[in-house]
C-alpha atoms as a PDB file:
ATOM      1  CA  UNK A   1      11.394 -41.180   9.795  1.00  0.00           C
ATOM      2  CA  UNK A   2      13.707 -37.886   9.426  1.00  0.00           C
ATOM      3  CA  UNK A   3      13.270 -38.323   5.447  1.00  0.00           C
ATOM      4  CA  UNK A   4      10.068 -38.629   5.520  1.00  0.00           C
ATOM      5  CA  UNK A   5       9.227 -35.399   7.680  1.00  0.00           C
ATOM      6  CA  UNK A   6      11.723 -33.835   5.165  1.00  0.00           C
ATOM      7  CA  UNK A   7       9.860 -34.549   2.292  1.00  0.00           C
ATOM      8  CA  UNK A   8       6.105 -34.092   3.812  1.00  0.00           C
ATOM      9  CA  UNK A   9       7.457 -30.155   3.988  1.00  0.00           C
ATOM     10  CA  UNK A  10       8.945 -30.216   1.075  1.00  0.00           C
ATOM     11  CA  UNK A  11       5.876 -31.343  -0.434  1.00  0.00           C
ATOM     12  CA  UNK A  12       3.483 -28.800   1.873  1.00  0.00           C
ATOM     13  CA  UNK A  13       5.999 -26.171   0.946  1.00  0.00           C
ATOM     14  CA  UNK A  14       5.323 -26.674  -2.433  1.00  0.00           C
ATOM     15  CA  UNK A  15       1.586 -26.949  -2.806  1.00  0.00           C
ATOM     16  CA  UNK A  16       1.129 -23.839  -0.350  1.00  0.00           C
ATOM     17  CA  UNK A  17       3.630 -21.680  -2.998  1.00  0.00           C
ATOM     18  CA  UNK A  18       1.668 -23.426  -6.297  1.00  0.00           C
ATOM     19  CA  UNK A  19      -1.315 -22.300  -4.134  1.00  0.00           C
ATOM     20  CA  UNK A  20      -0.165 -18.233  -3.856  1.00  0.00           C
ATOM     21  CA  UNK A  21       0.756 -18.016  -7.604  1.00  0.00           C
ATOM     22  CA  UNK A  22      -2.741 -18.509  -8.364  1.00  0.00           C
ATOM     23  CA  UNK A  23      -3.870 -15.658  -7.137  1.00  0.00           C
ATOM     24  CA  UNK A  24      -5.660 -13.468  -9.473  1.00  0.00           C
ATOM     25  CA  UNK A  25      -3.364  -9.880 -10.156  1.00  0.00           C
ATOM     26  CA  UNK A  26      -6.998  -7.499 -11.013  1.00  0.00           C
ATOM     27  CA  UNK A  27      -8.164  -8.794  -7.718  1.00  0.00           C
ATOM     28  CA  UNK A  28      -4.918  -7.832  -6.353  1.00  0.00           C
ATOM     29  CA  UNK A  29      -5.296  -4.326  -7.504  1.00  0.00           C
ATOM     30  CA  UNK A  30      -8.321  -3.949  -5.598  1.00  0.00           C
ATOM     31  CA  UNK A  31      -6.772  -5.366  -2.304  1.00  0.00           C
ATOM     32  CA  UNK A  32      -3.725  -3.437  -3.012  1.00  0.00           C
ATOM     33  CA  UNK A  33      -6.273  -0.169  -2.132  1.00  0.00           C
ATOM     34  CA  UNK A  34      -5.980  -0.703   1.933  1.00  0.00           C
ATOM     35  CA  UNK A  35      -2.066  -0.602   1.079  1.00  0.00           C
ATOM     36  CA  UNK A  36      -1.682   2.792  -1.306  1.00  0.00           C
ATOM     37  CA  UNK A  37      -1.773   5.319   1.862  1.00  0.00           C
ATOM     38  CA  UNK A  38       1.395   4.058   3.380  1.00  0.00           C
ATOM     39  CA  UNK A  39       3.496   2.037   0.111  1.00  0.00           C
ATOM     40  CA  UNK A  40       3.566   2.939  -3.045  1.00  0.00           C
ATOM     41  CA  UNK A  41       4.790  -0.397  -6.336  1.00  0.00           C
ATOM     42  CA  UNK A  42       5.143   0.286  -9.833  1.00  0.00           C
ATOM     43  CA  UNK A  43       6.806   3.288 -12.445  1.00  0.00           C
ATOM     44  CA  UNK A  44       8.051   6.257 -10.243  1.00  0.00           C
ATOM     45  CA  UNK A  45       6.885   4.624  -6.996  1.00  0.00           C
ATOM     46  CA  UNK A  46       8.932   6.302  -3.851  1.00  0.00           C
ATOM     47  CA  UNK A  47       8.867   5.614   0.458  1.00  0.00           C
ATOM     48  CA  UNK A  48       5.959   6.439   2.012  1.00  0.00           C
ATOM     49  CA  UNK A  49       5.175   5.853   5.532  1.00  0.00           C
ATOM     50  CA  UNK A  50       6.173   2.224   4.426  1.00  0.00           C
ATOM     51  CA  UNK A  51       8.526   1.225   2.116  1.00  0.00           C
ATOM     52  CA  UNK A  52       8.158   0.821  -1.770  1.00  0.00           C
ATOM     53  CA  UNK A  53       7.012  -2.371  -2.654  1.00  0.00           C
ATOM     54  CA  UNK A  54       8.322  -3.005  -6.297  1.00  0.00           C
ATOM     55  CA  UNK A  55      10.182  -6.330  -6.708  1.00  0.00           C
ATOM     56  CA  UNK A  56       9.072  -7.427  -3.209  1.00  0.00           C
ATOM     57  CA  UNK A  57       9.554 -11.094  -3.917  1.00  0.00           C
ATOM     58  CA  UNK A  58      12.655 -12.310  -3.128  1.00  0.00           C
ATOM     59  CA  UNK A  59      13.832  -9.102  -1.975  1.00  0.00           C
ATOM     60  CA  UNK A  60      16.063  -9.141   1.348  1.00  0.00           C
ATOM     61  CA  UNK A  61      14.283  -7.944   4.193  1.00  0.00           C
ATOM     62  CA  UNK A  62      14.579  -4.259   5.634  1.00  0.00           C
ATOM     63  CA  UNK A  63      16.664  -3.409   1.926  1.00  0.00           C
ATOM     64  CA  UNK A  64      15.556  -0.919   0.757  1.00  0.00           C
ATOM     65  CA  UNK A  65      17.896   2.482   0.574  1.00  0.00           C
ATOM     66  CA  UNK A  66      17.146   5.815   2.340  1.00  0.00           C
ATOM     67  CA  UNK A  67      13.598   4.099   4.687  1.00  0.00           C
ATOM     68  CA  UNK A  68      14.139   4.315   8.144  1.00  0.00           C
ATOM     69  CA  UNK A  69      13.070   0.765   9.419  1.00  0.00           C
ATOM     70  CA  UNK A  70      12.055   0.010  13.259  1.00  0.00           C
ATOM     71  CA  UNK A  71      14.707  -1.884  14.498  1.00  0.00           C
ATOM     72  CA  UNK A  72      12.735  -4.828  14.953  1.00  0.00           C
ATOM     73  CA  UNK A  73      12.425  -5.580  10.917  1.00  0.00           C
ATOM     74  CA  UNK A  74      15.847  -4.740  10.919  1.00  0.00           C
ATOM     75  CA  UNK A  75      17.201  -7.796  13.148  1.00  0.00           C
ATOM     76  CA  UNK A  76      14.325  -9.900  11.263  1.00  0.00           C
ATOM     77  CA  UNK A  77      15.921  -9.536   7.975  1.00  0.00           C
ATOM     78  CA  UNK A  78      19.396  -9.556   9.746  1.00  0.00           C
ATOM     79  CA  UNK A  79      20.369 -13.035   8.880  1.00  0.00           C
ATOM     80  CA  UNK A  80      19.170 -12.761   5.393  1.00  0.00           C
ATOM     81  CA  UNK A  81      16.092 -13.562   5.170  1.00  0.00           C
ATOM     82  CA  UNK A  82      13.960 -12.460   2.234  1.00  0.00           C
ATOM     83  CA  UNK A  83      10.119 -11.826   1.278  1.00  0.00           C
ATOM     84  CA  UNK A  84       9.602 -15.038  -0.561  1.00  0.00           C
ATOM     85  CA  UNK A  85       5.718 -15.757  -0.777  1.00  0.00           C
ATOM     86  CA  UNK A  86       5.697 -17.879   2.381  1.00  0.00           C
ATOM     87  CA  UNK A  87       7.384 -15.444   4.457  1.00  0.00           C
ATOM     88  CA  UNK A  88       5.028 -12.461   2.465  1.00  0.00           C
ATOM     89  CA  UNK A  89       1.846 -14.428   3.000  1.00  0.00           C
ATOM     90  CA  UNK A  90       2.692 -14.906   6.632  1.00  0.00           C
ATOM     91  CA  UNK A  91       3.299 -11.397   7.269  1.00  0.00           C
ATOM     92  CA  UNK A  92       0.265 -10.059   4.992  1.00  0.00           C
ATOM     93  CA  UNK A  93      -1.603 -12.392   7.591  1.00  0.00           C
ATOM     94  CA  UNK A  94      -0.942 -10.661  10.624  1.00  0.00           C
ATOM     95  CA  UNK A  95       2.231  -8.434  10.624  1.00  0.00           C
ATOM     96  CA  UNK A  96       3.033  -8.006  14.315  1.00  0.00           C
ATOM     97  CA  UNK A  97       2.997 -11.907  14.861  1.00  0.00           C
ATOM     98  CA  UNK A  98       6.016 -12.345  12.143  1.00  0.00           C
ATOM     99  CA  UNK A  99       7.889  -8.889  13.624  1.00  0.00           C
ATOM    100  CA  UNK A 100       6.433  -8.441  16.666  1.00  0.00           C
ATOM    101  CA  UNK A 101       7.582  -4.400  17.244  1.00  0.00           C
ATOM    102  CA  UNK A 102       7.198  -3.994  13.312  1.00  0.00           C
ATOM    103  CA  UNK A 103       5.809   0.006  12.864  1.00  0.00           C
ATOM    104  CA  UNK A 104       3.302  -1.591  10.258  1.00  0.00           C
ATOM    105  CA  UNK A 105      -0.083  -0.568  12.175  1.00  0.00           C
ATOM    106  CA  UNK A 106      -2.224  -2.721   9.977  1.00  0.00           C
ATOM    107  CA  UNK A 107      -3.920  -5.550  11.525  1.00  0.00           C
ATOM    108  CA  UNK A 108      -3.336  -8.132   8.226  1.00  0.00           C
ATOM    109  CA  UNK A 109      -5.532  -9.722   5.727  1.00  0.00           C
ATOM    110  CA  UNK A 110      -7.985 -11.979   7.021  1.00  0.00           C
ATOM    111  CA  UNK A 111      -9.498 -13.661   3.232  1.00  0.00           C
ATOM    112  CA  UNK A 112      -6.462 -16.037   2.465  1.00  0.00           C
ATOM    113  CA  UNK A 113      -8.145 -15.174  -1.531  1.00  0.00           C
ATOM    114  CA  UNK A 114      -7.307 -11.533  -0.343  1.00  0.00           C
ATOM    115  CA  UNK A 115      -3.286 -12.726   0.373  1.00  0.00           C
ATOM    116  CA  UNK A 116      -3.257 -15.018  -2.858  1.00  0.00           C
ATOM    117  CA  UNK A 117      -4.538 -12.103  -4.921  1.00  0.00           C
ATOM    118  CA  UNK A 118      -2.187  -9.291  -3.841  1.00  0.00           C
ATOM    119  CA  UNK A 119       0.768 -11.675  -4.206  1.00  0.00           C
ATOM    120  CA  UNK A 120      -0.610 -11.962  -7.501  1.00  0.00           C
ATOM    121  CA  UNK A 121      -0.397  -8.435  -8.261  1.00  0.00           C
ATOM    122  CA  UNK A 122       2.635  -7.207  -6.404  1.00  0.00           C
ATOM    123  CA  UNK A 123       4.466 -10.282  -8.685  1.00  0.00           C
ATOM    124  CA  UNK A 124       3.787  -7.947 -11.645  1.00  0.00           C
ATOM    125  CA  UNK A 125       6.281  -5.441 -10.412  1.00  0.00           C
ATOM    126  CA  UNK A 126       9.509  -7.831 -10.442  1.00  0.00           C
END
């Protein structure tokens, strides 16, 4: 019975990441608009109010040098966790639920298309 709850997640696990890397990246863009004031991805981007986001996927957590983190994103990350999609998608959902005292003020993205599309785009700045 263990086994087979092991490999039902696996398999979930799988189809929900298949599912975010078919987002579409020009969508993304667009999305990526309610983000610009506070992060900045791609050539030359620098800390804002939040963090730069270039090569956010599979980036530890809380990594980046020189941005003062709240300490609650700090002792997230702290046992080495990383933004893989699952963990971005959750978050992009509704922030304060995955880091509860996170200083992110946005609320999240409702449209799950909205999550799979700025995955999509922030994935072109590996």
């Amino acid at each position: 019975m263990k086994r087979i709850v092991m490999i039902a997640g696996a398999a979930l696990l799988a189809l929900s990441a298949q599912a975010h890397a078919e987002g579409d990246a020009a969508a993304g863009e667009k999305v990526f608009k309610k983000c610009k004031a506070c992060h900045a991805v791609g050539e030359g981007a620098k800390n804002k109010v939040g963090p730069e986001l270039n090569a956010i996927v599979g980036r530890p957590i809380a990594s980046i040098e020189g941005f003062k983190y709240s300490k609650s994103m700090i002792e997230f990350g702290a046992d080495g966790k990383v933004w893989d999609e699952e963990t971005l998608v959750a978050y992009l959902t509704k922030p304060k639920a995955v880091v509860p005292k996170t200083k992110m003020a946005f609320a999240g993205l409702r449209k799950e298309k909205d999550r799979d599309n700025i995955l999509a785009y922030l994935k072109q700045f590996q």
